[in-house]
C-alpha atoms as a PDB file:
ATOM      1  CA  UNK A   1      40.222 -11.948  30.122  1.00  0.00           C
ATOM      2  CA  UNK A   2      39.120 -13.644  26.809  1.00  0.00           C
ATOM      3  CA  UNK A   3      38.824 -17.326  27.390  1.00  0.00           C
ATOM      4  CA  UNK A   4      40.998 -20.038  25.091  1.00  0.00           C
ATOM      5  CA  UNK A   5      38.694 -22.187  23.515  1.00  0.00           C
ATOM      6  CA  UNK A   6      38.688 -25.685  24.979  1.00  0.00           C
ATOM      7  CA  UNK A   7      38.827 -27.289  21.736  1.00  0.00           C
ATOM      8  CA  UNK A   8      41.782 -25.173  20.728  1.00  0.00           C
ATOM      9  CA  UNK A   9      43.551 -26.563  23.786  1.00  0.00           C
ATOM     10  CA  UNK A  10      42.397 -30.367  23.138  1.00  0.00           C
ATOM     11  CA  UNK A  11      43.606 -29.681  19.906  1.00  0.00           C
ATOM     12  CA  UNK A  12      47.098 -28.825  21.545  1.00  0.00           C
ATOM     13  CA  UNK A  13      47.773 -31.075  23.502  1.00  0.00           C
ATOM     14  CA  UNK A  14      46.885 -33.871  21.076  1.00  0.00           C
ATOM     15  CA  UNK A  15      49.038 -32.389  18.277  1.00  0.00           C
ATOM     16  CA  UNK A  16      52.069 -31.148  20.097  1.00  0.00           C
ATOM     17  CA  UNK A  17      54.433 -33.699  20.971  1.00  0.00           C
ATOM     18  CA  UNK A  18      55.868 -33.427  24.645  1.00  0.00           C
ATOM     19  CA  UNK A  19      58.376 -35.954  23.836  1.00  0.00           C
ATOM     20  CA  UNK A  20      59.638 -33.826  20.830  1.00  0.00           C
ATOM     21  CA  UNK A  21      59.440 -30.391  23.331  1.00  0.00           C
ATOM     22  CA  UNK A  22      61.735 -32.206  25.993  1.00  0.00           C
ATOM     23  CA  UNK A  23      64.367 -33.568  23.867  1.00  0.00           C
ATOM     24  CA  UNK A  24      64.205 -29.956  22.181  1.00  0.00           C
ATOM     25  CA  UNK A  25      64.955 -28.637  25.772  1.00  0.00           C
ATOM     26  CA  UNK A  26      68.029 -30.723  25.466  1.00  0.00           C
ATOM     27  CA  UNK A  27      66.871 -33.731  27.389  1.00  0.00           C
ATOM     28  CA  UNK A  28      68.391 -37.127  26.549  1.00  0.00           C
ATOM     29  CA  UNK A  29      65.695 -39.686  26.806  1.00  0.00           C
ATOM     30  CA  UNK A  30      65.688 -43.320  26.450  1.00  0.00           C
ATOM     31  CA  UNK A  31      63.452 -45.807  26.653  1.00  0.00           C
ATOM     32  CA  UNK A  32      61.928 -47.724  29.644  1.00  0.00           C
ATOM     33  CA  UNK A  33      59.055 -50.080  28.563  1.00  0.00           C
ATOM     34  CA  UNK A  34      56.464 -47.469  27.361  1.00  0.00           C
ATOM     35  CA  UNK A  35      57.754 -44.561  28.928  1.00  0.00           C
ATOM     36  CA  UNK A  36      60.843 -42.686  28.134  1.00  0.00           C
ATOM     37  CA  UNK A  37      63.218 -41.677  31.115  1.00  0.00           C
ATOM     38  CA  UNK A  38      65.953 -38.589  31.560  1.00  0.00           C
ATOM     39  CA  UNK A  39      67.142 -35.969  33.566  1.00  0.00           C
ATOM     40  CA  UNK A  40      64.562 -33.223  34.814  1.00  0.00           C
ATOM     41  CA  UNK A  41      65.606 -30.260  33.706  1.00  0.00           C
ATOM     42  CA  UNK A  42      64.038 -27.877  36.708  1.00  0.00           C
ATOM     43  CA  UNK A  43      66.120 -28.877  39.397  1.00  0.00           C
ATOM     44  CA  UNK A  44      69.367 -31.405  40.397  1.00  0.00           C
ATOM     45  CA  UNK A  45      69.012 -34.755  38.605  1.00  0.00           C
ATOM     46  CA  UNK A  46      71.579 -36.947  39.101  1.00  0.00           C
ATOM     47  CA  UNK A  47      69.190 -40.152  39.123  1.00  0.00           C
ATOM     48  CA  UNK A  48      66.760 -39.326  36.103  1.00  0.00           C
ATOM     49  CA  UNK A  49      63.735 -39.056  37.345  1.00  0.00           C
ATOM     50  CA  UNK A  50      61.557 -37.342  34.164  1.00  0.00           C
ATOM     51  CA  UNK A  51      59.047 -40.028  32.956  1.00  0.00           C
ATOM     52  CA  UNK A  52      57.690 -39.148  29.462  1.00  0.00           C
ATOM     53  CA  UNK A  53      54.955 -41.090  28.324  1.00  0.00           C
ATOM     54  CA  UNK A  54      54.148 -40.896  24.568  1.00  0.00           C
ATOM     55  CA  UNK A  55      51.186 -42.906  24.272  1.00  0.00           C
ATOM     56  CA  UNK A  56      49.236 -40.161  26.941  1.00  0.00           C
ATOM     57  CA  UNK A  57      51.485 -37.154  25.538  1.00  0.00           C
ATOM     58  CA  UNK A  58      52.159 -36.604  29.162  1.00  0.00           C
ATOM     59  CA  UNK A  59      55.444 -35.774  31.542  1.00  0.00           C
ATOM     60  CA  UNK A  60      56.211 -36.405  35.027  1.00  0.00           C
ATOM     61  CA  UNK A  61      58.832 -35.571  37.015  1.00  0.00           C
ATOM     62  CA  UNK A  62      59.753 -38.481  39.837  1.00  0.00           C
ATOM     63  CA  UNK A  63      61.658 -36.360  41.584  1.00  0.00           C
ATOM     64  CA  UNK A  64      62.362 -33.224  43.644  1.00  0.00           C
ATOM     65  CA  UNK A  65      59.812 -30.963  41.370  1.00  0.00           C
ATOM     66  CA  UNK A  66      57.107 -33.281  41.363  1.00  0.00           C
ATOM     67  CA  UNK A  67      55.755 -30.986  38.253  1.00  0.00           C
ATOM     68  CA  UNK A  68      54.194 -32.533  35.532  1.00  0.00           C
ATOM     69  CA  UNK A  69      51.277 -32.175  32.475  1.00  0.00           C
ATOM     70  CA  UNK A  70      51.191 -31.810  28.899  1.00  0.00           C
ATOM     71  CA  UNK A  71      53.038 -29.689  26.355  1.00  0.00           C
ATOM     72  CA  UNK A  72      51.416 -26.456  27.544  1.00  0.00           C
ATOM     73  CA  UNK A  73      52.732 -27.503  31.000  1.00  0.00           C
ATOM     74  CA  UNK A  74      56.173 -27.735  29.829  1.00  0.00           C
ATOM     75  CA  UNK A  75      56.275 -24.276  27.913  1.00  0.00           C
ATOM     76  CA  UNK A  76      55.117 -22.931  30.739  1.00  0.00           C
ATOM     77  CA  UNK A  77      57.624 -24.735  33.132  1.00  0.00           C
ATOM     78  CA  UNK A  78      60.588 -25.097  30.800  1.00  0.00           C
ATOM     79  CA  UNK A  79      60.493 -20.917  29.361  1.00  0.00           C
ATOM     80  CA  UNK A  80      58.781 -19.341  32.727  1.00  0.00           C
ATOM     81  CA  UNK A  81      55.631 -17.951  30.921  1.00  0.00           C
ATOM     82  CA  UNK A  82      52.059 -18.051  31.338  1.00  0.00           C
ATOM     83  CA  UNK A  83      49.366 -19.974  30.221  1.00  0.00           C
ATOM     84  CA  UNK A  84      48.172 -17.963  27.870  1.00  0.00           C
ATOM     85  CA  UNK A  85      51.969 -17.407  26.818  1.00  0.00           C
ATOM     86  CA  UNK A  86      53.036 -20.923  26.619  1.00  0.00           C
ATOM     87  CA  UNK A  87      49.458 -21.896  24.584  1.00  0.00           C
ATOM     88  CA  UNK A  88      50.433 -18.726  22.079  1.00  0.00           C
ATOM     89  CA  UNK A  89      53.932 -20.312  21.477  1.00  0.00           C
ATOM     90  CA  UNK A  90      52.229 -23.324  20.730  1.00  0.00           C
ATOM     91  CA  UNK A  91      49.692 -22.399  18.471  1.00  0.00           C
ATOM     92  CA  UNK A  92      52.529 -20.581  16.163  1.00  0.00           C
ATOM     93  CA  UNK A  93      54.242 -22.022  13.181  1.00  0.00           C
ATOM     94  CA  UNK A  94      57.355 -24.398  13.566  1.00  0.00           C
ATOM     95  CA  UNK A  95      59.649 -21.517  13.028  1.00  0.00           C
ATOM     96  CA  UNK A  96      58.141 -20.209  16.753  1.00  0.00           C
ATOM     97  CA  UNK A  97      58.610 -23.692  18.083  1.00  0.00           C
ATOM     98  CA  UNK A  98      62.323 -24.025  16.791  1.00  0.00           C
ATOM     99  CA  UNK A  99      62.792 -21.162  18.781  1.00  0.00           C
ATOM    100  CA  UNK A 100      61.334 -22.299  21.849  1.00  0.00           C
ATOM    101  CA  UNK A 101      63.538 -25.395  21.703  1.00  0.00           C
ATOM    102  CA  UNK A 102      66.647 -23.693  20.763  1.00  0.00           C
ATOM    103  CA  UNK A 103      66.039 -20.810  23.717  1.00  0.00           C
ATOM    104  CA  UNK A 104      65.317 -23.641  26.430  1.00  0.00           C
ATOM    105  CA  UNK A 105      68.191 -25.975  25.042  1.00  0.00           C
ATOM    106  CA  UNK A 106      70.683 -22.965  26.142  1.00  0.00           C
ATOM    107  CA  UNK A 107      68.964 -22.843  29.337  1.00  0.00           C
ATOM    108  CA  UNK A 108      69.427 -26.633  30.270  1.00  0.00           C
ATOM    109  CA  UNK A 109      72.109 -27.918  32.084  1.00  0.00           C
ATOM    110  CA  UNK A 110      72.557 -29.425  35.773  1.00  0.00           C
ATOM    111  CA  UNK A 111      70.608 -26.908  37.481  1.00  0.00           C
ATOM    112  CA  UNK A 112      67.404 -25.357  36.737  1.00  0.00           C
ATOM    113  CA  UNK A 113      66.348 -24.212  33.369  1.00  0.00           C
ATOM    114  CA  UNK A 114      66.578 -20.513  33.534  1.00  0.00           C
ATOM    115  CA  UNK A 115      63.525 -18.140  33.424  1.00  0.00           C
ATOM    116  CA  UNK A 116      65.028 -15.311  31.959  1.00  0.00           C
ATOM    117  CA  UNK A 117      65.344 -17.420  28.166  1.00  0.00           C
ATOM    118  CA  UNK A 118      61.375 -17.953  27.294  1.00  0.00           C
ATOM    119  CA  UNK A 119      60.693 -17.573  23.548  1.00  0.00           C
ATOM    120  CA  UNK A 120      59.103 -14.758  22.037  1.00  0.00           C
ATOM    121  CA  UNK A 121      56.571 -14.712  19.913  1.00  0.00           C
ATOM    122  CA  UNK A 122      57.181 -12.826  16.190  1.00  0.00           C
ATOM    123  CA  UNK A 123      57.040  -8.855  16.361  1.00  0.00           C
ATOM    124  CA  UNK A 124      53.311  -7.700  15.354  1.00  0.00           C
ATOM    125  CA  UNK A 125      55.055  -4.353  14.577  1.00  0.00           C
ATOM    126  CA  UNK A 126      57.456  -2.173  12.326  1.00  0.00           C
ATOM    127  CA  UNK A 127      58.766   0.457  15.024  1.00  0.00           C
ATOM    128  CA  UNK A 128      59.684   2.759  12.926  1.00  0.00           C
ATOM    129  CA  UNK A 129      56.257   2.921  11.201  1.00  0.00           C
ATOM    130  CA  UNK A 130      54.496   5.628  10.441  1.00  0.00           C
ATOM    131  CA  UNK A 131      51.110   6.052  13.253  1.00  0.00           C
ATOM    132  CA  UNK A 132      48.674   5.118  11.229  1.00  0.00           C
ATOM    133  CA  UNK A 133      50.375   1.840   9.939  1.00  0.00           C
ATOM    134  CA  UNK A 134      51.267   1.133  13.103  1.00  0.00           C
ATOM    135  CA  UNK A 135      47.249   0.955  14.528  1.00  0.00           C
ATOM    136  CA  UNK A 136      46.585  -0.561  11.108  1.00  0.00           C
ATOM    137  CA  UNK A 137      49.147  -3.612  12.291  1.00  0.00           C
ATOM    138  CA  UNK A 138      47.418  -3.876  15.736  1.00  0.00           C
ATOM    139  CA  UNK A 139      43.989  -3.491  13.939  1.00  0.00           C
ATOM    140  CA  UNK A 140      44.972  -6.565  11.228  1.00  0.00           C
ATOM    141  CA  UNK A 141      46.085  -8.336  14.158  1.00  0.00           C
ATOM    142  CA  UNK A 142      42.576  -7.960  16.220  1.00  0.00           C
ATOM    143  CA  UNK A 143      40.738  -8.840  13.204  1.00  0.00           C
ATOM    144  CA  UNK A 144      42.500 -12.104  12.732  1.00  0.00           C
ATOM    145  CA  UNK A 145      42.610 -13.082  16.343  1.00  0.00           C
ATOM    146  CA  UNK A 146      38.552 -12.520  15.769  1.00  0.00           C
ATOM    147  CA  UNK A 147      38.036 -14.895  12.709  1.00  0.00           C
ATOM    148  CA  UNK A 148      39.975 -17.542  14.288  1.00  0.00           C
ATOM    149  CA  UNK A 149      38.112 -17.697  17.933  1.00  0.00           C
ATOM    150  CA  UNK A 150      35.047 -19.601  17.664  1.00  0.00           C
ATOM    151  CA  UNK A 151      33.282 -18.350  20.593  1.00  0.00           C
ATOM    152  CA  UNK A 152      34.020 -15.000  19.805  1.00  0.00           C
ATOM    153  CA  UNK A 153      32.066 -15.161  15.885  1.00  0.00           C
ATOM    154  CA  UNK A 154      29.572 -17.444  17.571  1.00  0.00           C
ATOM    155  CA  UNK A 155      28.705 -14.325  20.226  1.00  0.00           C
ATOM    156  CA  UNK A 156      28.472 -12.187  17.227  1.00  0.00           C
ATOM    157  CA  UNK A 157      26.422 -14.158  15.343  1.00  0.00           C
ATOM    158  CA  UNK A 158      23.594 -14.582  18.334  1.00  0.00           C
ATOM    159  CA  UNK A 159      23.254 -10.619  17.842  1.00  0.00           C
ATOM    160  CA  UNK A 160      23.269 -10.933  14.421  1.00  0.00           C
ATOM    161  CA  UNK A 161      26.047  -8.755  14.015  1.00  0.00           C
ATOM    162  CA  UNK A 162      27.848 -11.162  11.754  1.00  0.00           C
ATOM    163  CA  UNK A 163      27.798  -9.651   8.550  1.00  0.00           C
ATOM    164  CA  UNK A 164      31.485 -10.368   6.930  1.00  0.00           C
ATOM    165  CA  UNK A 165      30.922  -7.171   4.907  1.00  0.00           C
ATOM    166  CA  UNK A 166      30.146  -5.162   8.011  1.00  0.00           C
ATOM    167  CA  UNK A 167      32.962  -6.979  10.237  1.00  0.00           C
ATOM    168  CA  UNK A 168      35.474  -5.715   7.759  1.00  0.00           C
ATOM    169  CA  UNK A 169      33.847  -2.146   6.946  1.00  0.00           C
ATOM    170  CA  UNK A 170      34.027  -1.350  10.486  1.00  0.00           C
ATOM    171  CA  UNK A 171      37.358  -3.167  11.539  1.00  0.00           C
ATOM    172  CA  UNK A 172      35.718  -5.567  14.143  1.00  0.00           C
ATOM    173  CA  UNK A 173      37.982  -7.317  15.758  1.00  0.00           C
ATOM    174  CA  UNK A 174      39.247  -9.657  19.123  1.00  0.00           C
ATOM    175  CA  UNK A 175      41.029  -8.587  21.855  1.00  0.00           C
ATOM    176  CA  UNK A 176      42.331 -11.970  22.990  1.00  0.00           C
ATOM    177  CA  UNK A 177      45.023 -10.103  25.243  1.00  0.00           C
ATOM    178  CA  UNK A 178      48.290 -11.323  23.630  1.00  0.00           C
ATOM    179  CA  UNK A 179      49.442  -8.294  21.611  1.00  0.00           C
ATOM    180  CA  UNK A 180      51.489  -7.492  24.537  1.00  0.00           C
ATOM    181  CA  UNK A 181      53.663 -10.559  23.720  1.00  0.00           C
ATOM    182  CA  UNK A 182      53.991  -9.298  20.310  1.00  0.00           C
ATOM    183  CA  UNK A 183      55.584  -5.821  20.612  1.00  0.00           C
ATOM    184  CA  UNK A 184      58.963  -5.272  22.126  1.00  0.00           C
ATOM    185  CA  UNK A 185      58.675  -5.347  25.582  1.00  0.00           C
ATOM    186  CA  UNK A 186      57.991  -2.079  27.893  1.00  0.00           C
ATOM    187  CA  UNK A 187      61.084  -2.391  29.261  1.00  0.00           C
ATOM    188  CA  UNK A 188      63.117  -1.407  26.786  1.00  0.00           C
ATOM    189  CA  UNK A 189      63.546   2.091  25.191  1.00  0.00           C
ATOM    190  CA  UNK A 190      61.621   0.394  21.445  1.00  0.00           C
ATOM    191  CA  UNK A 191      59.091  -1.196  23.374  1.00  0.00           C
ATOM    192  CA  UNK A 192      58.412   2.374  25.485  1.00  0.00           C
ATOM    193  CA  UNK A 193      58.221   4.372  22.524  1.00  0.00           C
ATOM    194  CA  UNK A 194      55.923   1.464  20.315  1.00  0.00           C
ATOM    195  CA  UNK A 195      53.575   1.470  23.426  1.00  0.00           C
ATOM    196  CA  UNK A 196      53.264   4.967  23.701  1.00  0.00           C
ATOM    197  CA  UNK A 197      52.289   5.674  20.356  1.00  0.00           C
ATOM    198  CA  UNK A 198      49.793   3.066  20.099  1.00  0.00           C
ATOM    199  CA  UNK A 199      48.752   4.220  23.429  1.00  0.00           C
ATOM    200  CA  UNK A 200      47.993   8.205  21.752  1.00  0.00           C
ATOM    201  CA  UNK A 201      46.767   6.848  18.279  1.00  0.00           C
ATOM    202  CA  UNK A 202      43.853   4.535  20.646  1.00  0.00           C
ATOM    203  CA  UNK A 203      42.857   7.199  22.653  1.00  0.00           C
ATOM    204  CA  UNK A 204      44.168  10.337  22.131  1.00  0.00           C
ATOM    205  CA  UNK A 205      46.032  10.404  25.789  1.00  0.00           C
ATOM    206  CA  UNK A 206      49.332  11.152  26.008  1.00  0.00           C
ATOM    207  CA  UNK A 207      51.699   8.158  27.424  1.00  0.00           C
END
């Protein structure tokens, strides 16, 4: 599985507020000397026992969870997703992160935030596209994911294999294993029928 860069993760958690993630969750904090205190969200709080603490962009839970981190930790906690979920919801727009705070604000109340409301990520995909556009979504997608991963360009670039002209000739690209989170999901009939085609047009197997 491709590896996130660690600078793209320092990067993260310096830039993405926890504070402003909790309170989006719904979370009333106030303040308590340099921390802020409220009500942890994952399981019965009736003594708040959530301690966020801005200066370190950090959370801890007190309490009965005993979970804590930074804001990847809380995506991950707060929607139910993985890592590599909860770091591609935060390295989208604020339109993706509105989402993620309206979705988990639903989910909040006195018992545990629900796992079934995690944020998606935007569609990659028209379904109703014609095959070709369709690969030609997934193929735009790779290419981006490939100019934005430093390690990636930096393994292409030891093999010399670098050439901007060439990269985009032959529709080089990443693989950086989140297009799954960007088509509808297998599950449903859209998601079946996306999969399936992209499936045939990659290698000529039937789903």
């Amino acid at each position: 599985m491709a590896r996130i860069p660690e600078a793209e993760l320092s990067r993260l958690k310096a830039e993405v507020s926890v504070q402003r993630l909790v309170e989006g969750c719904g979370v009333e904090l106030r303040q308590q000397g340099k921390d802020m205190v409220g009500a942890c969200p994952f399981h019965d709080d009736s003594s708040p026992s959530l301690v966020v603490t801005p200066a370190k962009n950090l959370w801890h839970c007190l309490g009965a969870c005993g979970r804590g981190g930074g804001p990847v930790d809380w995506v991950m906690t707060a929607q139910g997703v993985s890592f590599r979920h909860a770091v591609e919801l935060l390295r989208e727009s604020s339109p993706a992160l509105a989402t993620l705070a309206e979705s988990g604000a639903k989910a909040t109340g006195r018992g545990p935030v629900g796992r079934s409301k995690s944020a998606k990520l935007p569609s990659l995909v028209t379904p109703d596209a014609a095959d070709q556009e369709l690969l030609g979504m997934v193929v735009g997608r790779y290419a981006e994911a490939l100019a934005g991963h430093g390690d990636a360009m930096a393994f292409l670039a030891r093999r010399r294999i670098d050439d901007p002209d060439a990269l985009e000739a032959f529709k080089v690209g990443f693989a950086d294993r989140t297009l799954g989170y960007r088509v509808p999901h297998s599950r449903t009939a859209e998601g079946a029928r996306v999969r399936g085609r992209l499936r045939v047009s990659t290698t000529g197997l039937s789903p």
